[in-house]
PDB file of N, CA and C in Angstrom:
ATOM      1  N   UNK A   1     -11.122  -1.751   6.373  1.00  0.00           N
ATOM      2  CA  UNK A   1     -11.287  -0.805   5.304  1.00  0.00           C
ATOM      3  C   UNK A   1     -10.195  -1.033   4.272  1.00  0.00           C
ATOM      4  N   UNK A   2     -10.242  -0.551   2.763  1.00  0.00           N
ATOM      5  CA  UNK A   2      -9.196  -0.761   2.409  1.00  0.00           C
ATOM      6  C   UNK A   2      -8.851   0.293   1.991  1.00  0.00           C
ATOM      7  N   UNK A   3      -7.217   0.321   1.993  1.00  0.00           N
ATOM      8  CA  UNK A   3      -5.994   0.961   2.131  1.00  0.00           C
ATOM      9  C   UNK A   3      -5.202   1.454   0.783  1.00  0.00           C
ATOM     10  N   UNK A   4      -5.185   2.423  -0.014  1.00  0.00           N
ATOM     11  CA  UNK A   4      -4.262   2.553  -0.709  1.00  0.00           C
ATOM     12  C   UNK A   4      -3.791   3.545  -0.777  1.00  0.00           C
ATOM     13  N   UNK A   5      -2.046   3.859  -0.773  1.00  0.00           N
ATOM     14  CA  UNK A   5      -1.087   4.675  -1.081  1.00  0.00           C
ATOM     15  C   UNK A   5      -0.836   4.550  -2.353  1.00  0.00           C
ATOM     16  N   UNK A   6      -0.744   5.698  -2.397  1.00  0.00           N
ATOM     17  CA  UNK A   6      -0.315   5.609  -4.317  1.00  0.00           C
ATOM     18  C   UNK A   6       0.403   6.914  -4.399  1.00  0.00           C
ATOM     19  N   UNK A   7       1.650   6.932  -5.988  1.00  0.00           N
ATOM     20  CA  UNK A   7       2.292   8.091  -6.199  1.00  0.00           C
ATOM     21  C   UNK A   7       2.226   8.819  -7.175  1.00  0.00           C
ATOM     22  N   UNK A   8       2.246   9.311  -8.051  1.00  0.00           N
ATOM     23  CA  UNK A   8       2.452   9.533  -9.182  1.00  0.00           C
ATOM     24  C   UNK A   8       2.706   8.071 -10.385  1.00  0.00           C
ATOM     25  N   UNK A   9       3.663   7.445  -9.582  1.00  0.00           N
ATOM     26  CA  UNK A   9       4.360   6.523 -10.858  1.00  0.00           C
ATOM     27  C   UNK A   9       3.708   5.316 -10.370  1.00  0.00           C
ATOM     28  N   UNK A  10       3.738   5.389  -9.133  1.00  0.00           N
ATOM     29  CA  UNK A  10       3.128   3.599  -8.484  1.00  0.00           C
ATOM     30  C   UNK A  10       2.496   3.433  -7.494  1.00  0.00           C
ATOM     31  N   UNK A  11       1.743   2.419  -7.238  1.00  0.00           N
ATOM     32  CA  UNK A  11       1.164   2.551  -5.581  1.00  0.00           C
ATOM     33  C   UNK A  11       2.335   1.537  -5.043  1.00  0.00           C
ATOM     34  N   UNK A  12       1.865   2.210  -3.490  1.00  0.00           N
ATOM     35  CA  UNK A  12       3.376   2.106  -2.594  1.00  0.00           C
ATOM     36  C   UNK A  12       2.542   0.384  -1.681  1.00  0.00           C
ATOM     37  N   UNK A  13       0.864   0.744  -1.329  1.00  0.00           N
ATOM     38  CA  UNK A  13       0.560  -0.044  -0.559  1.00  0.00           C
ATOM     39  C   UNK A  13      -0.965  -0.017  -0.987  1.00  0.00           C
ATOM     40  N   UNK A  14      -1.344  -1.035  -0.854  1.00  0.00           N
ATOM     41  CA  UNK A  14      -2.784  -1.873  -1.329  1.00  0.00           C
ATOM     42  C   UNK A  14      -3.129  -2.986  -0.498  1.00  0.00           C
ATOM     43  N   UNK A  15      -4.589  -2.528   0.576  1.00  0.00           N
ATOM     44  CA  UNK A  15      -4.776  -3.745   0.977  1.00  0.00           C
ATOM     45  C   UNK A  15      -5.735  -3.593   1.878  1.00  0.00           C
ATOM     46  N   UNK A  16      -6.689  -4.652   2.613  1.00  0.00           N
ATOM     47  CA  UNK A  16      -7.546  -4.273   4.044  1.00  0.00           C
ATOM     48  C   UNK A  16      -6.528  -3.797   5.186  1.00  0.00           C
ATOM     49  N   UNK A  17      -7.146  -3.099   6.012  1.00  0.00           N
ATOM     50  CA  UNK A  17      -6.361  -2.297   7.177  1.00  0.00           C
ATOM     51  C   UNK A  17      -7.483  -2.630   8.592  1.00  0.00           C
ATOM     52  N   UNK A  18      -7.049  -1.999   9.061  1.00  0.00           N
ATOM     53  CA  UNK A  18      -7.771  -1.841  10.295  1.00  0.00           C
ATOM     54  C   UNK A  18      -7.858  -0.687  10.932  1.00  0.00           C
ATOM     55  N   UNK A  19      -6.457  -0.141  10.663  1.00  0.00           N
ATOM     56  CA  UNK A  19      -6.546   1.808  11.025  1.00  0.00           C
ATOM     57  C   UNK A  19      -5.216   2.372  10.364  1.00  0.00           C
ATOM     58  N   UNK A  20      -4.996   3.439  10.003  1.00  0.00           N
ATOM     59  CA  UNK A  20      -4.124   4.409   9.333  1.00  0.00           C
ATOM     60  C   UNK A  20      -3.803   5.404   9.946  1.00  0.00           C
ATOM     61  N   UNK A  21      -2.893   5.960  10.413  1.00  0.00           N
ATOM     62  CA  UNK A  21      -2.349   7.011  11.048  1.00  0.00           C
ATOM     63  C   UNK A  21      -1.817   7.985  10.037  1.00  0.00           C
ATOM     64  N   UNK A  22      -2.775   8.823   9.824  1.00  0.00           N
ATOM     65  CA  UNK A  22      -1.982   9.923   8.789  1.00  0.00           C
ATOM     66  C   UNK A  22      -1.618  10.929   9.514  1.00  0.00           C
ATOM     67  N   UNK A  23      -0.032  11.815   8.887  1.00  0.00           N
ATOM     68  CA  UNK A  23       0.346  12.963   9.054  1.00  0.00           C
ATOM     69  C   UNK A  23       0.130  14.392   8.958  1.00  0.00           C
ATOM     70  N   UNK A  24      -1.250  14.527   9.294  1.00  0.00           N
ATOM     71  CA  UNK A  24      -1.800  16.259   8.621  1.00  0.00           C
ATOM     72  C   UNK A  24      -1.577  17.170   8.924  1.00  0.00           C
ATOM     73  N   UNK A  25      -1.786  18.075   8.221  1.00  0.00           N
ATOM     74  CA  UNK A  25      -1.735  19.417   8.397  1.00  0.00           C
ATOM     75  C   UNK A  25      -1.880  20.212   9.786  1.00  0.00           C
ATOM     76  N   UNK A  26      -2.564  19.795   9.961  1.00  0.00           N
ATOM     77  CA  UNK A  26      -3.274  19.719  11.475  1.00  0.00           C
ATOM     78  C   UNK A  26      -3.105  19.219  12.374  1.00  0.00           C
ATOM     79  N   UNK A  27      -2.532  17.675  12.372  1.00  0.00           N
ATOM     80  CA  UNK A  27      -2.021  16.896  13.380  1.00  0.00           C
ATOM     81  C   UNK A  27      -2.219  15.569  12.898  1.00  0.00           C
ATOM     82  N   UNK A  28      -2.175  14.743  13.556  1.00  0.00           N
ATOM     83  CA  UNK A  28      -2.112  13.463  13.047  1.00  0.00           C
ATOM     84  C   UNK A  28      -3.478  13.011  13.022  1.00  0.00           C
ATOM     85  N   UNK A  29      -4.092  12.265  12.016  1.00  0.00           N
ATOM     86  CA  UNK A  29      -5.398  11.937  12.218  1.00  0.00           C
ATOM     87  C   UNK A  29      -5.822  10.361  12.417  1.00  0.00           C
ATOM     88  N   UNK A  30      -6.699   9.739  13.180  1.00  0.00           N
ATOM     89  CA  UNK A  30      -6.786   8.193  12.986  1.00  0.00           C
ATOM     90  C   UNK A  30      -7.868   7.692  12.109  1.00  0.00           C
ATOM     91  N   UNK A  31      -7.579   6.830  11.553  1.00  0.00           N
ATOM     92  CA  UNK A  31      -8.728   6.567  10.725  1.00  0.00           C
ATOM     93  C   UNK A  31      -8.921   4.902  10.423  1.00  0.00           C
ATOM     94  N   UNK A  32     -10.340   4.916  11.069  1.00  0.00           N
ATOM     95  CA  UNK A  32     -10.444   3.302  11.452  1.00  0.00           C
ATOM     96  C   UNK A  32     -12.008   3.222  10.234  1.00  0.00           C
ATOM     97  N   UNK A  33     -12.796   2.172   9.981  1.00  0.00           N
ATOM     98  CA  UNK A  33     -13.920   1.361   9.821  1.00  0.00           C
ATOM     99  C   UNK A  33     -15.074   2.298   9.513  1.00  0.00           C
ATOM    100  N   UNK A  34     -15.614   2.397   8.224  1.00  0.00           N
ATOM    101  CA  UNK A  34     -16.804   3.347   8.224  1.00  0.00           C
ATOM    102  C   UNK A  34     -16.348   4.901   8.737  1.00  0.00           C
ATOM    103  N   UNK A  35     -14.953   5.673   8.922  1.00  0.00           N
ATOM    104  CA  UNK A  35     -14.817   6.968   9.318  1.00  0.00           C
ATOM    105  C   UNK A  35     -15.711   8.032   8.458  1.00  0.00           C
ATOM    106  N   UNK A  36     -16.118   9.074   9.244  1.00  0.00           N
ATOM    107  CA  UNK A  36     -16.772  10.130   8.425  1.00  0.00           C
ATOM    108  C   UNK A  36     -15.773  10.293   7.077  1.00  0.00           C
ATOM    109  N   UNK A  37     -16.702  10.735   6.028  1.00  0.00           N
ATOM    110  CA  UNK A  37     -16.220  11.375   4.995  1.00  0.00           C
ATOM    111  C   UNK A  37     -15.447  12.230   4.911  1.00  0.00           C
ATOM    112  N   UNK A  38     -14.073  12.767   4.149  1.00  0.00           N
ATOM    113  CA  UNK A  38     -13.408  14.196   4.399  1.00  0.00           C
ATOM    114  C   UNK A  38     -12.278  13.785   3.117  1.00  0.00           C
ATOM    115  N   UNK A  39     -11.268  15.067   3.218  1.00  0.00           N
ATOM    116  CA  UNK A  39     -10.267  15.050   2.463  1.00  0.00           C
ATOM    117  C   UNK A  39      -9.302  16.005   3.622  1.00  0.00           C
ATOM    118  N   UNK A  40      -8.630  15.449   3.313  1.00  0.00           N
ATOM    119  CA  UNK A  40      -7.239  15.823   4.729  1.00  0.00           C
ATOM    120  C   UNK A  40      -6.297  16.042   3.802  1.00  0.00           C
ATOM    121  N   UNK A  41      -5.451  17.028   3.826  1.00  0.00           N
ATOM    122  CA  UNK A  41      -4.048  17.472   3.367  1.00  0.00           C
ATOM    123  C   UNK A  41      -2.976  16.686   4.667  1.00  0.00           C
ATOM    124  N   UNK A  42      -2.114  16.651   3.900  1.00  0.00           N
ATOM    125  CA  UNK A  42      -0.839  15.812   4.760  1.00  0.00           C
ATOM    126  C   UNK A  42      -0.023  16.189   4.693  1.00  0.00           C
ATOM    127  N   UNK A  43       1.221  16.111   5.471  1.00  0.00           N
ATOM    128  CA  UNK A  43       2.274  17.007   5.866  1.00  0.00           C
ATOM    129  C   UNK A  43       3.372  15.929   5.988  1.00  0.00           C
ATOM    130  N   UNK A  44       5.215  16.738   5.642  1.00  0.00           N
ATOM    131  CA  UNK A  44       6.206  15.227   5.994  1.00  0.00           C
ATOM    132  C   UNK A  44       5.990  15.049   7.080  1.00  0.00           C
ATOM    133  N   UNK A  45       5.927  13.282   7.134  1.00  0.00           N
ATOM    134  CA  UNK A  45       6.009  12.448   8.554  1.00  0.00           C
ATOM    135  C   UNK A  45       5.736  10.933   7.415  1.00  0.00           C
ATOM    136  N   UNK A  46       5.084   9.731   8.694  1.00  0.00           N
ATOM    137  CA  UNK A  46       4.940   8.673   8.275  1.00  0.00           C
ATOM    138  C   UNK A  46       3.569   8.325   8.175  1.00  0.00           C
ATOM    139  N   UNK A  47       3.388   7.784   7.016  1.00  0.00           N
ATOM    140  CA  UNK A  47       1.706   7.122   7.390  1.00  0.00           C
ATOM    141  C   UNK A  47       2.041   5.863   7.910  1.00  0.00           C
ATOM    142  N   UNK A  48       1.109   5.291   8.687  1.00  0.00           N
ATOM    143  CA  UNK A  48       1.180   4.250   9.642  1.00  0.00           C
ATOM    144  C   UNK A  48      -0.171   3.186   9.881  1.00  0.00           C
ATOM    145  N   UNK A  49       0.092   2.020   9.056  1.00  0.00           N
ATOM    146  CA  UNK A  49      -1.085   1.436   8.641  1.00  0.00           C
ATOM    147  C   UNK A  49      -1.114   0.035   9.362  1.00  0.00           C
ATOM    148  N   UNK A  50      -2.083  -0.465  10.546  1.00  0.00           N
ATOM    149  CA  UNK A  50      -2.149  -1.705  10.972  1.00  0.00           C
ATOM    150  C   UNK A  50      -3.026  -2.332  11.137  1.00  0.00           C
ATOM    151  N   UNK A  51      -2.967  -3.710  10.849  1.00  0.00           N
ATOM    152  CA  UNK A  51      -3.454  -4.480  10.789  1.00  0.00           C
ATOM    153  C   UNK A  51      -3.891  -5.813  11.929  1.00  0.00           C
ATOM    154  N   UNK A  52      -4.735  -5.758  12.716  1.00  0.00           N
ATOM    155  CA  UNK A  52      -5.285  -6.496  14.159  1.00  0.00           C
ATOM    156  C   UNK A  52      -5.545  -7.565  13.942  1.00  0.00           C
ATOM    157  N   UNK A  53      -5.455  -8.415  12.661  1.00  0.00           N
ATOM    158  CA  UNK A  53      -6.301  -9.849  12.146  1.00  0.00           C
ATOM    159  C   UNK A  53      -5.086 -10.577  12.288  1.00  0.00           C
ATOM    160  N   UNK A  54      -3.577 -10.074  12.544  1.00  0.00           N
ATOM    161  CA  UNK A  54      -1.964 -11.027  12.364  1.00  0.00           C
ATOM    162  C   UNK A  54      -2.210 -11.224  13.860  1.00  0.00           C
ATOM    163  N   UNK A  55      -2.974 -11.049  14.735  1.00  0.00           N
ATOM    164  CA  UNK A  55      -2.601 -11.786  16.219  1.00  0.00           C
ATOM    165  C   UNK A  55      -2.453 -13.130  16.345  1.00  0.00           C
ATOM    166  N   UNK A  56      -1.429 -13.694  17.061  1.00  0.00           N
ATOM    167  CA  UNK A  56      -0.585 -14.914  17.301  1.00  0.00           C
ATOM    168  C   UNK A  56      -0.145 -15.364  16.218  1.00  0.00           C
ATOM    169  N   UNK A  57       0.149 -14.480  15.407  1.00  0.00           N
ATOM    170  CA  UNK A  57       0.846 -14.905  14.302  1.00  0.00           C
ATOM    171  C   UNK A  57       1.865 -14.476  14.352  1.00  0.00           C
ATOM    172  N   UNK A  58       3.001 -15.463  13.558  1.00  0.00           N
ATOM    173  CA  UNK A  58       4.999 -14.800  13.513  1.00  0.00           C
ATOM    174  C   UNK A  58       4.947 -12.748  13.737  1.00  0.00           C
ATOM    175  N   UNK A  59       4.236 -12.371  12.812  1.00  0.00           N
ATOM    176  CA  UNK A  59       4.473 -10.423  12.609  1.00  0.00           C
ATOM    177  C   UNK A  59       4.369 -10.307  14.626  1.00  0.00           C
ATOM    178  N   UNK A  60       3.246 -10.873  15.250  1.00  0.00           N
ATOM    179  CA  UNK A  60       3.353  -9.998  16.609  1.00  0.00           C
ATOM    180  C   UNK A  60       2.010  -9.604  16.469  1.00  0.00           C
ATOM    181  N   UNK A  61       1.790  -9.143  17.529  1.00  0.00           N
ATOM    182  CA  UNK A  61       0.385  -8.915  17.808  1.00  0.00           C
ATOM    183  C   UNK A  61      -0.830  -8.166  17.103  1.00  0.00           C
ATOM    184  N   UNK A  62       0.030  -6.768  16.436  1.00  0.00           N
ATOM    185  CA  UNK A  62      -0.092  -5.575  15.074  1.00  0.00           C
ATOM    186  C   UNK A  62       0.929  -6.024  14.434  1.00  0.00           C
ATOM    187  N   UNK A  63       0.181  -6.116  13.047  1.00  0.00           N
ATOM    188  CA  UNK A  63       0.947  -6.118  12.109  1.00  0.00           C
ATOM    189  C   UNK A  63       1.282  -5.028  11.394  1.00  0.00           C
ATOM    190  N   UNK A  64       2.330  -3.972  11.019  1.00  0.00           N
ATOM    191  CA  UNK A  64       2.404  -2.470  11.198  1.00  0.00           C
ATOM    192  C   UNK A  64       2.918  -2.062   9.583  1.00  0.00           C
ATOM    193  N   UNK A  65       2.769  -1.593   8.804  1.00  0.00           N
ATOM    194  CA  UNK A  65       3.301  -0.989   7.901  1.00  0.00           C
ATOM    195  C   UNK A  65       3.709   0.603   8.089  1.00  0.00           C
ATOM    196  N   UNK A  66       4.826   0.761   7.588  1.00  0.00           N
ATOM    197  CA  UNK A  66       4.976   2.481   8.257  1.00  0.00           C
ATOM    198  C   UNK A  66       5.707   2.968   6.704  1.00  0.00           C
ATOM    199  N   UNK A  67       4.907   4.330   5.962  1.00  0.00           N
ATOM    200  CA  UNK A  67       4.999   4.760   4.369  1.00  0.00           C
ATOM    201  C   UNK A  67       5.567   6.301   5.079  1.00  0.00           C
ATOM    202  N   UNK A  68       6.814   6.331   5.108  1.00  0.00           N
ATOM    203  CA  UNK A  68       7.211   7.911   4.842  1.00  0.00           C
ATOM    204  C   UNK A  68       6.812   8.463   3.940  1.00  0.00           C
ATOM    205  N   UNK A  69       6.635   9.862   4.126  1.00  0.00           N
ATOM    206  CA  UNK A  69       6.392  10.545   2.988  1.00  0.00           C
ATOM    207  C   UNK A  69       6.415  12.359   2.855  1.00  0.00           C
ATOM    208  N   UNK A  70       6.825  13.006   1.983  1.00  0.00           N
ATOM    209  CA  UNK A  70       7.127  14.866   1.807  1.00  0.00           C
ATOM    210  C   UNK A  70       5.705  15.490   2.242  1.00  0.00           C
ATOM    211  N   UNK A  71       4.644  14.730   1.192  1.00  0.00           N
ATOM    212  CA  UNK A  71       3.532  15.452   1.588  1.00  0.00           C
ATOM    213  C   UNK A  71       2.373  14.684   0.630  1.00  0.00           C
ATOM    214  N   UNK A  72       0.990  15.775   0.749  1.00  0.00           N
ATOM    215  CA  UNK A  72       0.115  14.933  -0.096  1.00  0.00           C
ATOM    216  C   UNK A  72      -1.371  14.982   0.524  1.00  0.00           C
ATOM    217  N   UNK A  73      -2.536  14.361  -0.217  1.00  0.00           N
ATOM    218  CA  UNK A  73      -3.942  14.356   0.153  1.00  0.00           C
ATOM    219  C   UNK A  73      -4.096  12.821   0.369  1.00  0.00           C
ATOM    220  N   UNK A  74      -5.386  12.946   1.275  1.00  0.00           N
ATOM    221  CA  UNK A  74      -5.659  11.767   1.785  1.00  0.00           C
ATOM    222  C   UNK A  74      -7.322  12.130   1.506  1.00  0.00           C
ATOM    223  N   UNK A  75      -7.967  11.253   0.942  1.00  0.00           N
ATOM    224  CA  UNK A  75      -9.376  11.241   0.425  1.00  0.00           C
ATOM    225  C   UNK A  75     -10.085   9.637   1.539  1.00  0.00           C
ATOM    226  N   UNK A  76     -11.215  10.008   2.185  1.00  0.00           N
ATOM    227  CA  UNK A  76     -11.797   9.576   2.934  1.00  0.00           C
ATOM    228  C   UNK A  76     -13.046   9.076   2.658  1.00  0.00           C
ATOM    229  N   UNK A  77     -13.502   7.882   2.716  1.00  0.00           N
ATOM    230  CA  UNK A  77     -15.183   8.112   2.593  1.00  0.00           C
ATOM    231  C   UNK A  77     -15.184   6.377   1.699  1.00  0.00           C
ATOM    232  N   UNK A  78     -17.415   5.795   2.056  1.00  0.00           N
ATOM    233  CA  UNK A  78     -17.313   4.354   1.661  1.00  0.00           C
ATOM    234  C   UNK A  78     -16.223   3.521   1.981  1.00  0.00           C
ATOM    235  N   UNK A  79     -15.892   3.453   3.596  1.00  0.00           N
ATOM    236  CA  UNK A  79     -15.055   2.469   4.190  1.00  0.00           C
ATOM    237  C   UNK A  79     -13.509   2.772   3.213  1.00  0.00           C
ATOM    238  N   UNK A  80     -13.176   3.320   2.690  1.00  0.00           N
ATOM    239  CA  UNK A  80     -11.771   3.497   1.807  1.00  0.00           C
ATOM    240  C   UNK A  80     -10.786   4.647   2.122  1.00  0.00           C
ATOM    241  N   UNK A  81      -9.457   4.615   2.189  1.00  0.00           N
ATOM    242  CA  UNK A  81      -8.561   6.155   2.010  1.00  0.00           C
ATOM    243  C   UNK A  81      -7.856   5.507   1.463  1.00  0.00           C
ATOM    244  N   UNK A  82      -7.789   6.340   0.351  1.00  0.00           N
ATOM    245  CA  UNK A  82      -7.229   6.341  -0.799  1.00  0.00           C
ATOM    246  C   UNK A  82      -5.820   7.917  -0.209  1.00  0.00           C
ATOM    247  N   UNK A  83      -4.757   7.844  -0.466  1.00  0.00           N
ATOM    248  CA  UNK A  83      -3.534   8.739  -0.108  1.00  0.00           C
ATOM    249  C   UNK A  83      -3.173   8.629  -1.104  1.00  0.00           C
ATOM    250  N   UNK A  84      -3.106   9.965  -2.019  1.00  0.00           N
ATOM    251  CA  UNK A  84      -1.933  10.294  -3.332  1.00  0.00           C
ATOM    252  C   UNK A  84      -0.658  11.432  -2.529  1.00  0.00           C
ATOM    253  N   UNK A  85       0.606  10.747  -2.273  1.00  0.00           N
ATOM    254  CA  UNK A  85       1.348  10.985  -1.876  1.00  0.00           C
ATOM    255  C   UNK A  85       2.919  11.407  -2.757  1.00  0.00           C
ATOM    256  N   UNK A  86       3.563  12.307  -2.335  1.00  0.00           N
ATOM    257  CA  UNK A  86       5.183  12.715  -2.627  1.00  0.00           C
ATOM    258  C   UNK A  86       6.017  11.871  -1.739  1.00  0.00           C
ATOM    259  N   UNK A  87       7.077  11.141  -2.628  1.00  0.00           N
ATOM    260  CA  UNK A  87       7.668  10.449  -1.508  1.00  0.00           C
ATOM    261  C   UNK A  87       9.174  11.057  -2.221  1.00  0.00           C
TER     262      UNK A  87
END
């Protein structure tokens, strides 16, 4: 799916993923391939974005990106999450 964090001034991260670990309101949510549609509010913690296609490659088995962040929405839906985030 692809992946973008973005802020106000810049995006933080752009790219295919494989799953995203967001921080919500609610609890942490996973979000892999075709996920149902939604909009999730987010809470401080880390978003946590990896990538399964770097196996036997130098990164290690997951390749892991990890986006702290204050807070923010996470928009879901057509294979995409899009996160407008406070950092």
């Amino acid at each position: 799916m692809k992946v973008e964090i973005l802020t106000i001034f810049k995006s933080l991260f752009s790219a295919q993923a494989d799953e995203a670990i967001l921080p919500g309101e609610d609890g942490e949510i996973s979000v892999w391939d075709l996920h149902q549609p939604c909009l999730y509010s987010l809470r401080a913690g880390k978003i946590i974005i990896r990538d399964r296609s770097k196996v036997g490659q130098a990164e290690g088995p997951n390749k892991s990106n990890s986006i702290p962040i204050k807070r923010g929405l996470a928009i879901i839906g057509e294979n995409k999450l899009t996160a407008m985030v406070e950092i």
